[in-house]
Protein backbone atom coordinates (compact mmCIF):
# COMPACT_ATOMS: atom_id res chain seq x y z
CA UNK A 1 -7.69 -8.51 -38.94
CA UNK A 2 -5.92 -7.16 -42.00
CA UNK A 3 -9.14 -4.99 -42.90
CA UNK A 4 -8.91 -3.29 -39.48
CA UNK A 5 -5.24 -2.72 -40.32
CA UNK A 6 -5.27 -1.36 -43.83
CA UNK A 7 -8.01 1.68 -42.11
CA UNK A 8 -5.72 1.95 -39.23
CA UNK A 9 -2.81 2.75 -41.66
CA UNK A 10 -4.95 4.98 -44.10
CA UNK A 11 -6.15 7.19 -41.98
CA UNK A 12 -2.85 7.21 -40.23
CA UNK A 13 -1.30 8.41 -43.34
CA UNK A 14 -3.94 11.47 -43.16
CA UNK A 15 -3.62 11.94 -39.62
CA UNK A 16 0.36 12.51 -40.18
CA UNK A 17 -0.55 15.11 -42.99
CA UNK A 18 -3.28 17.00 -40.72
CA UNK A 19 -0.67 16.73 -37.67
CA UNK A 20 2.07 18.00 -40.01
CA UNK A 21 -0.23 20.82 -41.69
CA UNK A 22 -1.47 22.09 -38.20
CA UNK A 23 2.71 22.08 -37.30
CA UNK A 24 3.25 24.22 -40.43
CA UNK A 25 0.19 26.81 -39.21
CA UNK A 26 1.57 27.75 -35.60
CA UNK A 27 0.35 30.40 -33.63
CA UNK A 28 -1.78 31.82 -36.64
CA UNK A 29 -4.48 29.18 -36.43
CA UNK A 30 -8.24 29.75 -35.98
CA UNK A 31 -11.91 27.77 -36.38
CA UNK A 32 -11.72 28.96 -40.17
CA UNK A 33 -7.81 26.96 -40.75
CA UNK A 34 -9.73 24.28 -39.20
CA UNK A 35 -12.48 24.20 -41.25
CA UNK A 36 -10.52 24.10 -44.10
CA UNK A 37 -8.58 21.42 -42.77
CA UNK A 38 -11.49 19.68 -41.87
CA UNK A 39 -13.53 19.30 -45.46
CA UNK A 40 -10.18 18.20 -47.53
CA UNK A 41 -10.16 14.96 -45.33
CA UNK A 42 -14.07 14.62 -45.53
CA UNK A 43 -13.74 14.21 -49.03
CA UNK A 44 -11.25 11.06 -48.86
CA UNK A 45 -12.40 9.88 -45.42
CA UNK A 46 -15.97 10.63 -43.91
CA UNK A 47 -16.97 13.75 -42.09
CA UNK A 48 -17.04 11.87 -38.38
CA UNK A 49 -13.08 10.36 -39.17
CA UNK A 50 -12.37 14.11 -40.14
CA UNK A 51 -13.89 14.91 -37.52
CA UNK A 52 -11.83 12.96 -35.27
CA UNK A 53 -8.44 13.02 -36.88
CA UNK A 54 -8.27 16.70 -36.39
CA UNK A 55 -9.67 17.11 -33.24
CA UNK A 56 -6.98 14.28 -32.10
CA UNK A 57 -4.58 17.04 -33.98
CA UNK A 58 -5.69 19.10 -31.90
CA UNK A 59 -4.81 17.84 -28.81
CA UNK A 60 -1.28 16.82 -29.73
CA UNK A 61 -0.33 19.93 -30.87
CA UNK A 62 -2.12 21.05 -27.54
CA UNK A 63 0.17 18.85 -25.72
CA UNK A 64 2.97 19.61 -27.38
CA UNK A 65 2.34 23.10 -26.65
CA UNK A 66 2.30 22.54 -22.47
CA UNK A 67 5.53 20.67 -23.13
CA UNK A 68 7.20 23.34 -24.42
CA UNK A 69 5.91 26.16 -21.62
CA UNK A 70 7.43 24.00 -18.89
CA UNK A 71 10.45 23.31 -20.83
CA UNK A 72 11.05 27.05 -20.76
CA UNK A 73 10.23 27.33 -17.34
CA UNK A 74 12.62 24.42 -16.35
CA UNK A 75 15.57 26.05 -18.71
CA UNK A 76 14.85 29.82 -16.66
CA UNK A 77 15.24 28.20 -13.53
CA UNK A 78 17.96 26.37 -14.21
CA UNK A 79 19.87 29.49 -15.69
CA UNK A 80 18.68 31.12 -12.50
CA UNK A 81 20.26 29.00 -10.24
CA UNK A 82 23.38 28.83 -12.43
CA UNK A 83 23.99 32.24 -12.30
CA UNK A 84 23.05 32.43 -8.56
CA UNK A 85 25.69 30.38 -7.48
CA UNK A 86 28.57 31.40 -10.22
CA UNK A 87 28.35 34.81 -8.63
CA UNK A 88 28.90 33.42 -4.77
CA UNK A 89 32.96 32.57 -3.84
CA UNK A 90 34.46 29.34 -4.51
CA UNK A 91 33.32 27.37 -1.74
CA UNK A 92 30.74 29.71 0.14
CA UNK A 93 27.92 28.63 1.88
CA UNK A 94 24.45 29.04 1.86
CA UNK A 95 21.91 31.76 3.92
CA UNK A 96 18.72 31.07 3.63
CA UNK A 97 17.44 34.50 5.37
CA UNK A 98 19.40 36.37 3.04
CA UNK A 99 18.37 34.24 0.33
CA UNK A 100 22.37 33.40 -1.15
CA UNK A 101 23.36 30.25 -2.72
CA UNK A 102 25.70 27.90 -2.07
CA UNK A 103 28.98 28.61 -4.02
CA UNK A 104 30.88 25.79 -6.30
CA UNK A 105 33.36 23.84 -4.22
CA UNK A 106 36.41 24.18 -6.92
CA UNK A 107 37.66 26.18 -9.81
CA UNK A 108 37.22 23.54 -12.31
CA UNK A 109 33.17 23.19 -11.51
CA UNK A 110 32.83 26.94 -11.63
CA UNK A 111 34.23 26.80 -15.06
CA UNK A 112 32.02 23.76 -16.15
CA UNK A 113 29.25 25.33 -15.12
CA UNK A 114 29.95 28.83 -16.79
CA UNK A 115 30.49 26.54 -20.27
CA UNK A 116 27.01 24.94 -19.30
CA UNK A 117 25.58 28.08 -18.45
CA UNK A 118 25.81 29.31 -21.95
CA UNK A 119 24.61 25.86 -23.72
CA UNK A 120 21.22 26.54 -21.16
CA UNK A 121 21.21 30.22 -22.66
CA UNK A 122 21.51 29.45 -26.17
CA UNK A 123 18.55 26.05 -25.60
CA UNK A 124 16.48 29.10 -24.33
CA UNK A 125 16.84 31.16 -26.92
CA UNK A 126 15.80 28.48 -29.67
CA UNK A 127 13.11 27.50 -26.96
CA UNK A 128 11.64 31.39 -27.05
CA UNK A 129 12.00 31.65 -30.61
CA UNK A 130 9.70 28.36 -31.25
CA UNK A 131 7.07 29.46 -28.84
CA UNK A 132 6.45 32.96 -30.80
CA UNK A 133 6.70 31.00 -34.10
CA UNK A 134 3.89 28.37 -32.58
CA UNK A 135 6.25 25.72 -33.91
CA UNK A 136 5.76 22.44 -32.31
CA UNK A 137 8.30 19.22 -33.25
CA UNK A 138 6.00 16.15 -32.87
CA UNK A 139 6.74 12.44 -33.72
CA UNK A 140 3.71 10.35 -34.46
CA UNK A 141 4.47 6.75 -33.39
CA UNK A 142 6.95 7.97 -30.44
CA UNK A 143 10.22 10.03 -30.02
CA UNK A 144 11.66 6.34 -28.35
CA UNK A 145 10.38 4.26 -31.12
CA UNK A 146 11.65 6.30 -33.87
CA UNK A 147 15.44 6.28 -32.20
CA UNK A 148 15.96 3.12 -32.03
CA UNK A 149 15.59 2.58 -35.25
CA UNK A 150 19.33 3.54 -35.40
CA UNK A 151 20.22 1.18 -32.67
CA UNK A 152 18.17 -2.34 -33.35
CA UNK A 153 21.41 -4.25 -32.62
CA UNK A 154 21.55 -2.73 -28.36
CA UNK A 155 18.04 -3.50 -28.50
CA UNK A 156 17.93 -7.20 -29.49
CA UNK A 157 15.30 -6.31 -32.67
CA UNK A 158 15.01 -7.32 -36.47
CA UNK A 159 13.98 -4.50 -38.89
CA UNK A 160 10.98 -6.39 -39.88
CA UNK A 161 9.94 -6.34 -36.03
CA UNK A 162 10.28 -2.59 -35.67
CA UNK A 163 8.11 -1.93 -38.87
CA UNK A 164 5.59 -3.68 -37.33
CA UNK A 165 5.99 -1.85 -34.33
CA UNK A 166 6.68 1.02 -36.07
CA UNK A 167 3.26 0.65 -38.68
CA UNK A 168 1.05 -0.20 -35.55
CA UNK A 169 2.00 2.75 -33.85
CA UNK A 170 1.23 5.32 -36.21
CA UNK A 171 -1.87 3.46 -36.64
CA UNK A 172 -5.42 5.83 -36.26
CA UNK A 173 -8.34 3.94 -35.34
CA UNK A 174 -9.99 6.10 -32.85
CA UNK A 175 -13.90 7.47 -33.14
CA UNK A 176 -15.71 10.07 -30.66
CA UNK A 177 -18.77 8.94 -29.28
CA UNK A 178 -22.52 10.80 -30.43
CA UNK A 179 -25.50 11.02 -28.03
CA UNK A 180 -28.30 10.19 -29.80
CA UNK A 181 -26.85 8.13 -31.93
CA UNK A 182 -27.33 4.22 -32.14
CA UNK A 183 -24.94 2.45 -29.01
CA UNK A 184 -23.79 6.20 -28.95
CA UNK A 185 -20.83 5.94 -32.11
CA UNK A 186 -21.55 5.82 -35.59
CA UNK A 187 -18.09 5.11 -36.90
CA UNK A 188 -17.12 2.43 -34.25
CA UNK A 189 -19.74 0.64 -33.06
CA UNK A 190 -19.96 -2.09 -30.68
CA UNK A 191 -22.99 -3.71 -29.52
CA UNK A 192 -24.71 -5.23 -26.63
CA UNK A 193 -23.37 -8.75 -28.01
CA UNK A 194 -20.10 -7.55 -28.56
CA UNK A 195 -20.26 -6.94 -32.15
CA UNK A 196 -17.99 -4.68 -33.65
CA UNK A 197 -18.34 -2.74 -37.12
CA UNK A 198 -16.25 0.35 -38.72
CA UNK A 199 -17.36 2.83 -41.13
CA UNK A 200 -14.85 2.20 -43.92
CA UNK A 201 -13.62 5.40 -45.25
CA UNK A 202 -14.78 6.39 -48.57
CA UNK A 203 -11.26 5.52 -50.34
CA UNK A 204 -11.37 1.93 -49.04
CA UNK A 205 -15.39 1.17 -49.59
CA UNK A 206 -15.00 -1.13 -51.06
CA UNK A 207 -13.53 -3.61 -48.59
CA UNK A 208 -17.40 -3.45 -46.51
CA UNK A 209 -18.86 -6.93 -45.88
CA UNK A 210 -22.16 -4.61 -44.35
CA UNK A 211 -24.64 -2.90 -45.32
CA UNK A 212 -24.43 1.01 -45.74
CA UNK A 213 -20.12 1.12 -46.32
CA UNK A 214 -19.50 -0.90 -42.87
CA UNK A 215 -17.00 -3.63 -42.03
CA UNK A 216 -18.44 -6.19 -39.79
CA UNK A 217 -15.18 -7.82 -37.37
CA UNK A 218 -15.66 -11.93 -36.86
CA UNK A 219 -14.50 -11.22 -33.06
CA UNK A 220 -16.23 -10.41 -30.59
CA UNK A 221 -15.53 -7.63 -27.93
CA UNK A 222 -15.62 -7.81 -24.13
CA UNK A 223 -14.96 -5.16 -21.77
CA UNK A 224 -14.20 -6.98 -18.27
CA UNK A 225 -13.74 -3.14 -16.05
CA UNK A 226 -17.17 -1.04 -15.95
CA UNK A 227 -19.23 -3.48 -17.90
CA UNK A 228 -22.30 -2.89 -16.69
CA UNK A 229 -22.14 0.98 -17.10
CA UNK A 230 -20.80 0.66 -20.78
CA UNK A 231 -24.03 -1.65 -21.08
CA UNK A 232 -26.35 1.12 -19.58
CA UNK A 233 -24.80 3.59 -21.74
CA UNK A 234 -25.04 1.81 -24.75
CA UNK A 235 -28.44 0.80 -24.45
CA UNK A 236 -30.02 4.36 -23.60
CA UNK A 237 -27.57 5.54 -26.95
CA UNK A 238 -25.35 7.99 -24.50
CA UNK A 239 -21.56 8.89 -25.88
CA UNK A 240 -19.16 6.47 -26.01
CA UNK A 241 -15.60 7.03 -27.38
CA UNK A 242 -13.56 3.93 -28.75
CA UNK A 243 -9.81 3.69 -29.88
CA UNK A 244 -8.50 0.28 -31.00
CA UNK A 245 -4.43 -0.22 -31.06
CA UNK A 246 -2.84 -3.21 -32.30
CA UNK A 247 -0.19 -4.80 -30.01
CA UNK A 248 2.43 -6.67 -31.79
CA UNK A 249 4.65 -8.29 -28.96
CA UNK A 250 1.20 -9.68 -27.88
CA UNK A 251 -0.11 -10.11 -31.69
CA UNK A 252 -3.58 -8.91 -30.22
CA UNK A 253 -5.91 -6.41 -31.06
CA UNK A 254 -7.44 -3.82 -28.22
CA UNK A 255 -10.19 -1.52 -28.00
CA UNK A 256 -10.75 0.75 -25.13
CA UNK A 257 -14.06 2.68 -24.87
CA UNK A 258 -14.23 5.95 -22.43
CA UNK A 259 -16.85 8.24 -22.20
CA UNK A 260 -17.49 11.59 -19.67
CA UNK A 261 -18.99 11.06 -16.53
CA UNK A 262 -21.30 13.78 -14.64
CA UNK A 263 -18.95 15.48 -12.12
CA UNK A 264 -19.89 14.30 -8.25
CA UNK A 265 -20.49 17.43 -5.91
CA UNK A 266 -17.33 17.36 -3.45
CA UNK A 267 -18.04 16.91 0.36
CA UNK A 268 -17.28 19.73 2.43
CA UNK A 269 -14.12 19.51 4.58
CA UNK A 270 -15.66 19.25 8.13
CA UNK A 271 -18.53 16.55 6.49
CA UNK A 272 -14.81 14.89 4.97
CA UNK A 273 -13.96 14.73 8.19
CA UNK A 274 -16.42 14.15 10.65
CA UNK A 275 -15.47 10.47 10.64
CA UNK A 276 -11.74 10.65 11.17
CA UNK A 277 -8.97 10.48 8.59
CA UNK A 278 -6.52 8.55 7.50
CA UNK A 279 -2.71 9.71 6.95
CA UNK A 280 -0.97 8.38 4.07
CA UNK A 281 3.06 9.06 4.34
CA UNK A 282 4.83 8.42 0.66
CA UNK A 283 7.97 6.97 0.33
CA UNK A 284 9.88 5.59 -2.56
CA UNK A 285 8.46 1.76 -1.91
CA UNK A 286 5.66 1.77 0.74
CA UNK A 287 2.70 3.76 1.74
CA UNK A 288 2.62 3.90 5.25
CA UNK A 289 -1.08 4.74 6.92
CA UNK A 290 -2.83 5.72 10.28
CA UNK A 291 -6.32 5.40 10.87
CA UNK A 292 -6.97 8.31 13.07
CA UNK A 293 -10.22 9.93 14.91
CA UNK A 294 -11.45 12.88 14.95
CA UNK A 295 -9.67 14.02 17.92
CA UNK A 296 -6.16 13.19 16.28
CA UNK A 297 -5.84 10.30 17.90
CA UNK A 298 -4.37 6.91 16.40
CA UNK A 299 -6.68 4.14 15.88
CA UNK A 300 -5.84 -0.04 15.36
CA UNK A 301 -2.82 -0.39 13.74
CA UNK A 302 -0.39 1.42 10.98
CA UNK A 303 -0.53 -0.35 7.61
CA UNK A 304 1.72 -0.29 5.09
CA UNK A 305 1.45 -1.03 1.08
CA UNK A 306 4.69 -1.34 -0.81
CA UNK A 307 4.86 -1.30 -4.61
CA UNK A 308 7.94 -1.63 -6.98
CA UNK A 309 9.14 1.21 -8.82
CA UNK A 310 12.33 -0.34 -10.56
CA UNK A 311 11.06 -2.04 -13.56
CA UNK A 312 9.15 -0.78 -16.56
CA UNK A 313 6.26 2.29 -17.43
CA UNK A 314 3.55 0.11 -17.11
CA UNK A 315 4.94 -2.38 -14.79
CA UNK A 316 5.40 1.04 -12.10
CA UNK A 317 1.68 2.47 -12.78
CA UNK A 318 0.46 -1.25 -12.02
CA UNK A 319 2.62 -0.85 -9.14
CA UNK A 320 0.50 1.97 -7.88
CA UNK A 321 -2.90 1.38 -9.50
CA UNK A 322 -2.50 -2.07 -6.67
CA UNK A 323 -1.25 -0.22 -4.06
CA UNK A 324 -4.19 2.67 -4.22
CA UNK A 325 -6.73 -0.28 -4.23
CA UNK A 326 -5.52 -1.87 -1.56
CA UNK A 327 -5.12 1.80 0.57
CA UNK A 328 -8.69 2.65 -0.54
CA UNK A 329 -10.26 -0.62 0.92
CA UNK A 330 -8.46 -0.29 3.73
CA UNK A 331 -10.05 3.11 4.15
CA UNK A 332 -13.29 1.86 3.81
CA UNK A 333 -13.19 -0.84 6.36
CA UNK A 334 -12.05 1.46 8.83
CA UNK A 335 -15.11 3.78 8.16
CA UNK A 336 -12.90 6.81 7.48
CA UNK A 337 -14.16 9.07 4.74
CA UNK A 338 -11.02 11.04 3.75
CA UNK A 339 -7.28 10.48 3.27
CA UNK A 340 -4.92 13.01 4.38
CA UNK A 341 -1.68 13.53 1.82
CA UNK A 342 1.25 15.49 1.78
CA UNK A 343 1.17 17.95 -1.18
CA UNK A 344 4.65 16.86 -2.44
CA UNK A 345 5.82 18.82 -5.37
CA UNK A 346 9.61 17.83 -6.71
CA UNK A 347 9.80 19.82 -9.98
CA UNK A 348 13.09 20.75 -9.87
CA UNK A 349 14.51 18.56 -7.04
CA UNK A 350 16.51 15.99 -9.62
CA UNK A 351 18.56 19.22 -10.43
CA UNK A 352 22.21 19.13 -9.29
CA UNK A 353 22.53 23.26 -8.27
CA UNK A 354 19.70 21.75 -5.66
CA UNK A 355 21.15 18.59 -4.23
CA UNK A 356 24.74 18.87 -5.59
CA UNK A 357 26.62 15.45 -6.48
CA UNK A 358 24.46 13.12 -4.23
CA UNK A 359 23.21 11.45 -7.48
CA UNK A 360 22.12 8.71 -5.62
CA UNK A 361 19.06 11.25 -4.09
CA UNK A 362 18.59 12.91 -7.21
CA UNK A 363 17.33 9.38 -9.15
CA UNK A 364 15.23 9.00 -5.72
CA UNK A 365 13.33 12.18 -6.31
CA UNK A 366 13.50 12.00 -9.98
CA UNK A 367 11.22 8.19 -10.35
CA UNK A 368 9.55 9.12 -6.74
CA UNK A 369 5.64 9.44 -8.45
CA UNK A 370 4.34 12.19 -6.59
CA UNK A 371 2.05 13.84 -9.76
CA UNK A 372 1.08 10.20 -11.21
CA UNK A 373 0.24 9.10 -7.69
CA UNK A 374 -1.73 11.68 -6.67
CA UNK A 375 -3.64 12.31 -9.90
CA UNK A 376 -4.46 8.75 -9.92
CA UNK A 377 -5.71 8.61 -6.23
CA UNK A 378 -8.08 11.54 -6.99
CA UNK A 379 -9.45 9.47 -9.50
CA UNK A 380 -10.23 6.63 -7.97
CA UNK A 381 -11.27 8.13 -4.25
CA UNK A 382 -13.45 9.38 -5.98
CA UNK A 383 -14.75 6.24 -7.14
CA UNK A 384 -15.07 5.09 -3.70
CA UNK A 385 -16.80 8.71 -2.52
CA UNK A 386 -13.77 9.55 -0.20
CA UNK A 387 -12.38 12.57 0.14
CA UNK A 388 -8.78 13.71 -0.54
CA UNK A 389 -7.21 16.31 1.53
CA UNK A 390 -3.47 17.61 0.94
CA UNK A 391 -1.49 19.02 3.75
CA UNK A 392 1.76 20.91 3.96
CA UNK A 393 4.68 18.79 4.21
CA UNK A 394 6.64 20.45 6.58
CA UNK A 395 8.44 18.87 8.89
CA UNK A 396 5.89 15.88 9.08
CA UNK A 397 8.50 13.31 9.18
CA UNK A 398 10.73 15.44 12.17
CA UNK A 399 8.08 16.16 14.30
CA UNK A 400 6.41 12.79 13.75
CA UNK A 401 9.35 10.93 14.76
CA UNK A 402 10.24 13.76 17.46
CA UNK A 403 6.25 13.23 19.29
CA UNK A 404 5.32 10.22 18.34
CA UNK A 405 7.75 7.30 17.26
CA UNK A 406 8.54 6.19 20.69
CA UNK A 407 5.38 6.26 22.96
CA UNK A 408 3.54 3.79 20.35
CA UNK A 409 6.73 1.80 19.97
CA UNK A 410 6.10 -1.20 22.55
CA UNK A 411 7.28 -4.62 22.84
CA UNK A 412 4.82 -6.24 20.69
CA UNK A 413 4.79 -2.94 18.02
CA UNK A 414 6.84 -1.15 16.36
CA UNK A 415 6.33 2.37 14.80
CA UNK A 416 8.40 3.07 12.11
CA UNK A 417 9.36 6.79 11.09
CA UNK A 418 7.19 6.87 8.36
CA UNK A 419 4.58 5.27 10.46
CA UNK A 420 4.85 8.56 13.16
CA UNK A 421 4.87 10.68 9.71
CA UNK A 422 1.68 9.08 8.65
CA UNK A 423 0.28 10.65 11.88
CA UNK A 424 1.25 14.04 12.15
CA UNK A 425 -0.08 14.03 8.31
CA UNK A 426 -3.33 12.84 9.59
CA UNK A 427 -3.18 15.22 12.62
CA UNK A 428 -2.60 18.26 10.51
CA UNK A 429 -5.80 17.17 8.08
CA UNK A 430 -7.55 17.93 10.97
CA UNK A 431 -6.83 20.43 12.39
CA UNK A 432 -4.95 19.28 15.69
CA UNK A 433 -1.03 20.55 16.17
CA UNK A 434 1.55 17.76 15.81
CA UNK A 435 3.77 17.87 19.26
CA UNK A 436 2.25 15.57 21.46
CA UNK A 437 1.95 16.91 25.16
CA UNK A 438 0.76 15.92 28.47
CA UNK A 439 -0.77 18.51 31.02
CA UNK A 440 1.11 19.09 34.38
CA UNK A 441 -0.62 18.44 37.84
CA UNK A 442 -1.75 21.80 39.38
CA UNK A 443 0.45 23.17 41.56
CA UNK A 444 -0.77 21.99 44.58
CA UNK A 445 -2.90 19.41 43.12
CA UNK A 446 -5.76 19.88 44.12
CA UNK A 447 -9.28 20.59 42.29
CA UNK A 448 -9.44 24.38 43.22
CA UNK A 449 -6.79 25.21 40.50
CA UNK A 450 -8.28 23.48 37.63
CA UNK A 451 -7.12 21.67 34.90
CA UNK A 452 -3.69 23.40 32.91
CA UNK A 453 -2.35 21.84 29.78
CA UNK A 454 0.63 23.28 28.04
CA UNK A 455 -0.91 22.49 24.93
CA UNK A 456 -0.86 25.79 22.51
CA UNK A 457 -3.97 27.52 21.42
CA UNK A 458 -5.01 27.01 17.34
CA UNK A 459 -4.06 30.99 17.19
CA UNK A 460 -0.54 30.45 18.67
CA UNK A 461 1.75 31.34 16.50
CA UNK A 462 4.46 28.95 15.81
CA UNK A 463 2.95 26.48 17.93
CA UNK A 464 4.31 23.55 16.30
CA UNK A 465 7.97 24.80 16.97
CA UNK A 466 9.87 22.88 19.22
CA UNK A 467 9.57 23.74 22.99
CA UNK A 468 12.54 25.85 24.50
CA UNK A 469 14.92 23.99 26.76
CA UNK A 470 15.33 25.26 30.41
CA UNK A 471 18.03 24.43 31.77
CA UNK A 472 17.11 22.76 35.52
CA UNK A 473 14.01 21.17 36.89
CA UNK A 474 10.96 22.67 36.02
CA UNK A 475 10.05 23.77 39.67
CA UNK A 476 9.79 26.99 41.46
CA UNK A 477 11.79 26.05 44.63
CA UNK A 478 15.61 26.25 45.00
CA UNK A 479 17.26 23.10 43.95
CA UNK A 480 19.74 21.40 46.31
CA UNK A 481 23.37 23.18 47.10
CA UNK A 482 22.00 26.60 45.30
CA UNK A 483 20.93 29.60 47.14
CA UNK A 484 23.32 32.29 49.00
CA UNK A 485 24.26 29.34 51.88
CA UNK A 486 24.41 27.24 49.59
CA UNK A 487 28.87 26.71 50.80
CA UNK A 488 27.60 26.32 54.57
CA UNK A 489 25.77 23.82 55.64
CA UNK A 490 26.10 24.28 59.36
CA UNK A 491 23.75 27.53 58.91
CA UNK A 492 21.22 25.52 58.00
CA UNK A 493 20.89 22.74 60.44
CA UNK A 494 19.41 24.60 63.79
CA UNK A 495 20.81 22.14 66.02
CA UNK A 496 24.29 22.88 65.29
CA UNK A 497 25.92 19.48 63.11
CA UNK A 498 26.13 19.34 59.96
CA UNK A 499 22.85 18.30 57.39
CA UNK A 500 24.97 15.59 55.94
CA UNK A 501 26.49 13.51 58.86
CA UNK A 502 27.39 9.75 58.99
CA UNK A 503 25.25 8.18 61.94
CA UNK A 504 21.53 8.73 62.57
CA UNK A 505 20.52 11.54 64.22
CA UNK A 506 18.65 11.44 67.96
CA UNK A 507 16.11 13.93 69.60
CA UNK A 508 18.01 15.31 72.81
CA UNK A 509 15.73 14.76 75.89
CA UNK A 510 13.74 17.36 77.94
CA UNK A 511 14.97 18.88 80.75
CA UNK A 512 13.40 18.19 83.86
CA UNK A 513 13.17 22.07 84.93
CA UNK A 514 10.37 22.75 82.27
């Protein structure tokens, strides 16, 4: 593979110029900059790996770009909240109707935070100034790669190993697909056998072993996921994208193909649901789920998929890749056709003016996976044709608990928090209120009045509030010892003793004279 790897660093060497060029350019670039940029690496390339290397400039100066704006949305709130809570008094506490902030609980923290309050102010400033320059600060090969090159020793690695790392990295072997085009890429191609051949660019010609400046690989390539619809797309010559990365831990070679897929119409929400739902609760290791029908009932038993989120990247989005699999085939076999989710959102809820000094909650939030999770369920419901509804968090885990925990919890069950979560989530995908009530008798109990329910109307407004508490029983007649007598009990016995007397009472007889 050394031919593969001598392109791979070539046209990573003009990829780093292009990237580094585009940098330079900022906000002041147009299609006519990328022309230009375009036809000085046709000439020492090829017009398709031109074509490609500044299209993937592009897209990393795109990147960079989105990293920035929430970077300076992420340093204004912070500065927000800074200042919100530097102007309360030392050790004031927080309204939330009058929308004050929590004051700092000592002198010393006030002052901290006033010194970090100006290190935010001046990060902003630079921050602003960058973003009306267009200047982007991009490392190809990876921020993390390229520091610990200063620390090989705390990292247990040679220098010769991190070059290799290092070389493979800012390797550029990746080719947009063509329609039209013969097994739909002209500058990687793989065929139906698994063939693979590059386009050699124009500097390094003279390394082809194939006809027409190509470089014919002895492997052979097999794609194990989606096989069959690479094959059909292949064989009718439809678009297929390829990038091939070298791992060196591994000492293997890769090559991923990806191509776009015509967008499936979405169901509508009442066709979603016309089958019941499922509630999915997420916590930090476990998915807990409810089958539920469409009256908001619960349905079987609650399920739970745990994954492991305390190990490496890849090891946590294999984590969740399993658990989603094993969620969406549970789905299926119930014969539910959507999943009801909480719309989490915890941008800024590893911040300390949020949650204070409980660090221990703030590293709980901070690797919790809501975006990954829930971009990657999308994804593959979709896959499955099920539908993905998000719901309001709110209170889901109270009121769960609060309705629901204990009548499920029996002797041979039992219903976890997260499990009574799971249904209110479910519940509130469909439209039902969470509280769970029972309807009184009538008053006299008898068919004439009809059946009441204290259940609250969809209209009602704050209907999933908790109920008020009346003191007393819930019954129109005067309880026992109230009332004006309530001190004398002789008035109301008519036979003159008391109502509470030791032995049993007898009927006097009749007299004889009647």
């Amino acid at each position: 593979m050394a031919v593969p790897a001598e392109v791979g660093v070539f046209l990573g060497s003009l990829a780093a110029g292009d990237l580094a060029t585009r940098v330079r350019q900022g906000a002041e670039h147009d299609a006519a900059t990328w022309a230009v940029r375009k036809r000085g690496l046709t000439g020492r390339s090829s017009a398709r790996w031109a074509g490609s290397i500044t299209k993937a400039t592009h897209d990393q100066w795109a990147l960079s770009r989105r990293g920035q704006a929430a970077e300076l949305g992420w340093l204004r709130g912070q500065i927000a909240s800074i200042e919100a809570r530097l102007a309360r008094p030392l050790g004031a506490k927080a309204d939330r109707r009058a929308g004050l902030a929590r004051g700092y609980g000592s002198r010393a923290e006030w002052h901290a935070k006033s010194r970090r309050l100006h290190a935010l102010r001046d990060r902003l400033a630079k921050a602003e100034a960058d973003w009306a320059a267009g200047r982007m600060r991009v490392v190809r090969g990876g921020k993390r790669l390229a520091h610990l090159r200063h620390h090989l020793g705390q990292a247990g690695l040679g220098e010769q190993v991190w070059r290799e790392r290092w070389r493979a990295a800012r390797m550029f072997l990746s080719a947009d697909g063509e329609s039209g085009k013969r097994f739909g890429n002209e500058t990687i191609r793989v065929t139906d056998t698994g063939r693979l051949t590059l386009k050699l660019p124009a500097a390094l010609a003279h390394l082809a072993n194939a006809p027409h400046g190509r470089y014919l690989l002895d492997a052979t390539v097999t794609f194990t996921h989606r096989s069959q619809e690479w094959l059909d797309r292949i064989t009718d010559n439809r678009a297929v994208a390829y990038r091939i990365h070298h791992d060196t831990l591994r000492g293997r070679w890769y090559v991923t193909a990806s191509w776009q897929r015509t967008p499936v119409p979405g169901l509508p929400l009442e066709a979603a649901l016309a089958r019941g739902v499922v509630g999915v609760d997420m916590n930090d290791d476990h998915l807990a789920a409810w089958r539920l029908d469409v009256h908001g009932n619960p349905v079987g038993e609650p399920r739970r998929f745990f994954y492991d989120l305390t190990s490496t990247a890849a090891h946590r989005d294999a984590q969740i890749r399993h658990a989603l699999t094993r969620l969406l085939h549970h789905t299926r076999a119930t014969g539910a056709a959507a999943i009801a989710m909480e719309n989490l959102d915890f941008t800024d809820g590893t911040s300390r003016e949020k949650h204070g000094r409980n660090k221990r909650l703030r590293r709980l939030i901070a690797r919790f996976p809501t975006a990954r999770l829930r971009a990657r369920l999308v994804s593959m419901a979709a896959e499955q044709e099920i539908a993905v509804v998000a719901v309001d968090p709110a209170y889901t885990s109270r009121w769960g608990a609060q309705h629901w925990q204990k009548p499920l919890t029996g002797s041979t069950r039992k219903v976890s928090r997260h499990d009574a979560a799971s249904i209110a989530i479910g519940r509130r995908a469909l439209g039902h209120p969470i509280r769970r009530r029972t309807a009184p008798p009538p008053h006299d109990r008898s068919d004439r009045a009809g059946h009441r329910t204290a259940q609250a109307g969809p209209d009602t407004r704050r209907r999933e509030g908790p109920r008020p508490r009346l003191p007393g029983p819930r019954t129109g007649c005067v309880p026992p010892g109230s009332g004006a007598k309530a001190g004398d009990q002789n008035t109301q016995h008519r036979s003159g003793r008391s109502a509470e007397q030791p032995e049993p009472w007898r009927q006097d007889s009749l007299p004889l004279s009647l």
